[in-house]
Protein backbone atom coordinates (compact mmCIF):
# COMPACT_ATOMS: atom_id res chain seq x y z
CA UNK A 1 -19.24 -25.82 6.81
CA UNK A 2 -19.25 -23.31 3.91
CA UNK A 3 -22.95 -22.47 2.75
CA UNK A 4 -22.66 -22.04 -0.82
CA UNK A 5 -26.01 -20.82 -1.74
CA UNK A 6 -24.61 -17.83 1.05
CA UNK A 7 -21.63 -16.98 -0.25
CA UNK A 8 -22.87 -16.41 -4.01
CA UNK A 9 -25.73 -14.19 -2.55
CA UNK A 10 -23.41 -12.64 -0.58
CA UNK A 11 -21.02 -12.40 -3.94
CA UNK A 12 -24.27 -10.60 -6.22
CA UNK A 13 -25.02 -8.37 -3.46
CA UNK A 14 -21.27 -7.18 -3.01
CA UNK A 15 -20.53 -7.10 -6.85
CA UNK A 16 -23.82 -5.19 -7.49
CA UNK A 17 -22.23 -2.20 -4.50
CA UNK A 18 -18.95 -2.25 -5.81
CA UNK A 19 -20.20 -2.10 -9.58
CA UNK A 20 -22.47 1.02 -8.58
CA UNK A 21 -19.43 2.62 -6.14
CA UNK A 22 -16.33 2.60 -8.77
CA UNK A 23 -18.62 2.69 -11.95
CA UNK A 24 -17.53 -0.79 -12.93
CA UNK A 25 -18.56 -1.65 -16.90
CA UNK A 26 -18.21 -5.14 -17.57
CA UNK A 27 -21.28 -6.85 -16.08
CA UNK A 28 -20.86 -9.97 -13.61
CA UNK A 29 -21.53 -12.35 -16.51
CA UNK A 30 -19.28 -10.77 -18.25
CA UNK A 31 -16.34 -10.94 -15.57
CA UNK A 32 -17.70 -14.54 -14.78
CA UNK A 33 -17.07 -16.05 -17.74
CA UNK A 34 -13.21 -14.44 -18.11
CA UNK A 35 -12.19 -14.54 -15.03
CA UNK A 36 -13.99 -17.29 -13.21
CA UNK A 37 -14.64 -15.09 -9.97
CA UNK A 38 -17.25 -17.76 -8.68
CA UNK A 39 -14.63 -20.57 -8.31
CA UNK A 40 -12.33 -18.00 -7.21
CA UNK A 41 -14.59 -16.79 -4.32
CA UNK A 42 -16.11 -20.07 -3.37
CA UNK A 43 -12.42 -21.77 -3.60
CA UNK A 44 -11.49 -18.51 -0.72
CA UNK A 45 -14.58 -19.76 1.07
CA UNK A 46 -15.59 -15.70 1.73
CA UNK A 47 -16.10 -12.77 0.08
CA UNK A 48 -14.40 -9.87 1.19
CA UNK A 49 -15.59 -6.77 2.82
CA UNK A 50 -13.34 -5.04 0.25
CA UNK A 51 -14.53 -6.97 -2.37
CA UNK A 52 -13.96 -4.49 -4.93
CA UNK A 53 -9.51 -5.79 -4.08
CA UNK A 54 -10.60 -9.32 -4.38
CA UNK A 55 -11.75 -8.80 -7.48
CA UNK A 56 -8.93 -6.93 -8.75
CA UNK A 57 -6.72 -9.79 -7.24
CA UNK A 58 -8.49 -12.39 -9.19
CA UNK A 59 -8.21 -10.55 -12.20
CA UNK A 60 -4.36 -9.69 -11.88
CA UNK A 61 -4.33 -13.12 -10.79
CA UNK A 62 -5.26 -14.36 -14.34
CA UNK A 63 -3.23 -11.75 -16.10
CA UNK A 64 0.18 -13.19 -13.44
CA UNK A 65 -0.22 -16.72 -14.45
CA UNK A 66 0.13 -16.12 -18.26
CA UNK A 67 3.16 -13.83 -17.45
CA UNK A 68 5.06 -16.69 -16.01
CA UNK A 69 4.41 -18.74 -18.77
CA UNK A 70 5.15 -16.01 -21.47
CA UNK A 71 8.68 -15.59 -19.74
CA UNK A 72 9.33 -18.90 -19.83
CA UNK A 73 9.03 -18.78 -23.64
CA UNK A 74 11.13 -16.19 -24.09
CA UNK A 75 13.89 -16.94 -20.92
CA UNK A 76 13.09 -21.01 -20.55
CA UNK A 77 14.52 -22.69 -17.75
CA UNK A 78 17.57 -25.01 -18.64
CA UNK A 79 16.43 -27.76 -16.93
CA UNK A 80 13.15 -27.43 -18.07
CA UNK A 81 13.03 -30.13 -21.28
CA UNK A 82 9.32 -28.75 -22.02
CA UNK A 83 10.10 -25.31 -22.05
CA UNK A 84 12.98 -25.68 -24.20
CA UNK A 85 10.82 -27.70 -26.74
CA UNK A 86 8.18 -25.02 -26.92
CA UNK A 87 10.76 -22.10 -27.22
CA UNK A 88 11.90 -23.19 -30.34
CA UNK A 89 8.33 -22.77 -31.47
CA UNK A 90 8.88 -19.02 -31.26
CA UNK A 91 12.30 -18.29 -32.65
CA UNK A 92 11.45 -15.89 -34.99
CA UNK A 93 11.39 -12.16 -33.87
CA UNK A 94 7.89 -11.96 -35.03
CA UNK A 95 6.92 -14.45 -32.50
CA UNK A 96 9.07 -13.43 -29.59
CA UNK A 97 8.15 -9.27 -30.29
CA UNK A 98 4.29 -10.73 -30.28
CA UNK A 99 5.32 -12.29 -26.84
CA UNK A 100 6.98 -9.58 -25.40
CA UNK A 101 4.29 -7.35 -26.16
CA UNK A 102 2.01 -9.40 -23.81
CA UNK A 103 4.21 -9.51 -21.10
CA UNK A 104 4.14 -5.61 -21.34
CA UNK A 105 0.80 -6.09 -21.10
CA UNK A 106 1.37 -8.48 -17.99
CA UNK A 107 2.83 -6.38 -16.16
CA UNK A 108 1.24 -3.03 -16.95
CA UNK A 109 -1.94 -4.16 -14.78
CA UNK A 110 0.57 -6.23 -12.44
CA UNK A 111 2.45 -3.61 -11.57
CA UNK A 112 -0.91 -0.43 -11.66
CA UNK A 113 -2.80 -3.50 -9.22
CA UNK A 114 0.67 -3.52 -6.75
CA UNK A 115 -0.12 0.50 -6.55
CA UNK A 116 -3.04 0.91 -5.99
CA UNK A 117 -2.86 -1.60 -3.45
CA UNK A 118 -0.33 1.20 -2.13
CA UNK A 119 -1.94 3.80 -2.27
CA UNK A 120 -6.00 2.50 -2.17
CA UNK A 121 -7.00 5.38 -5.16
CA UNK A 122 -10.37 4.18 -5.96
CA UNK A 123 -10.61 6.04 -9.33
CA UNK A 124 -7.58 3.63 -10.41
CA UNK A 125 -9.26 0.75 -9.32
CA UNK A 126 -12.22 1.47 -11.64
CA UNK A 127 -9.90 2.54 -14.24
CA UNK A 128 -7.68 -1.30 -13.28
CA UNK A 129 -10.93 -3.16 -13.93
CA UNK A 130 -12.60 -1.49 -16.61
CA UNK A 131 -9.29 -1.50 -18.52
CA UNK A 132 -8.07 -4.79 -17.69
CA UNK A 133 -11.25 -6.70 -18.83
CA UNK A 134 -10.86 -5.07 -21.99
CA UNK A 135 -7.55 -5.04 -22.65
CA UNK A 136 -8.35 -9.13 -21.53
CA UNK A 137 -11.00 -9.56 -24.52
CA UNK A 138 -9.77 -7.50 -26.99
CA UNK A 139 -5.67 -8.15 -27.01
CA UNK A 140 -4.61 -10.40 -24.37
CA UNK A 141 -6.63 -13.64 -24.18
CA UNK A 142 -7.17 -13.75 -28.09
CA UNK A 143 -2.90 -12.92 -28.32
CA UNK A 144 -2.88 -15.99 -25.68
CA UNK A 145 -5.12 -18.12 -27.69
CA UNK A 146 -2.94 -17.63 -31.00
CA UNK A 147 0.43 -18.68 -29.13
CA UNK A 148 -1.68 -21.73 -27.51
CA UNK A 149 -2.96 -23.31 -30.64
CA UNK A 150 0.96 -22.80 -32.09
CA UNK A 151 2.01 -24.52 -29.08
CA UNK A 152 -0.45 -27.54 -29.45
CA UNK A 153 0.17 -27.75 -33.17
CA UNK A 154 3.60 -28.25 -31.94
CA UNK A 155 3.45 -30.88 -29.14
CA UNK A 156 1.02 -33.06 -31.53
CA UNK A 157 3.62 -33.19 -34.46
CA UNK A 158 6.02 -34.96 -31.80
């Protein structure tokens, strides 16, 4: 059986070495409440001895999963009725440059987290998380937010 109480001391006391070792900025609250690392590491059931890649998985994780779903505005899936719907939400090339430019996004820290996984350079790791939480706050989640609340808007007028 998993000992929570364990695992979340163990998580403070790995976050706080990792956070001093690569010069992390964003604080654990501050990760926390983006990136939900708690129900990430507690859903894993561990945290890892190279925590400072678990972290960078969760957070490329987040950034992965909005990808998908960007595509799928852009490219939907023909036998996808939902996608098609929402699609013609964003027909305009306003819309679909504003979604491409996330997906750039996407896959700039998809595709810097794949390398360094490569070739293990921790000064890109600190440079992966302090620049993907901010990119996160500042561009991509409220960029996300704007397309959501379209999207809603559009499923309640059905």
């Amino acid at each position: 059986m998993i000992d929570k109480k364990e695992i979340l001391k163990e998580l403070e006391s790995k976050f706080a070495q990792v956070k001093k070792e690569l010069s992390i900025k964003p604080s654990f609250e501050d990760l926390e409440k983006e990136f939900e690392l708690t129900d990430f590491i507690l859903s894993a059931g561990f945290v890892s001895e190279n925590f400072s890649r678990q972290l960078s998985q969760r957070i490329v994780d987040h950034y992965r999963d909005w990808h998908g779903y960007l595509n799928n505005l852009l490219l939907p899936n023909p036998s996808f009725l939902a996608g098609q719907t929402e699609t013609k939400l964003f027909n305009s090339e306003e819309y679909r440059k504003r979604i491409w430019s996330l997906i750039v996004l996407s896959m700039k820290f998809s595709s810097m987290h794949s390398l360094i996984g490569l070739n293990q350079n921790k000064k890109m790791e600190t440079d992966f998380i302090n620049h993907s939480y901010n990119i996160w706050v500042s561009e991509f989640k409220p960029g996300i937010a704007s397309i959501m609340e379209k999207v809603s808007e559009g499923w309640n007028k059905k």
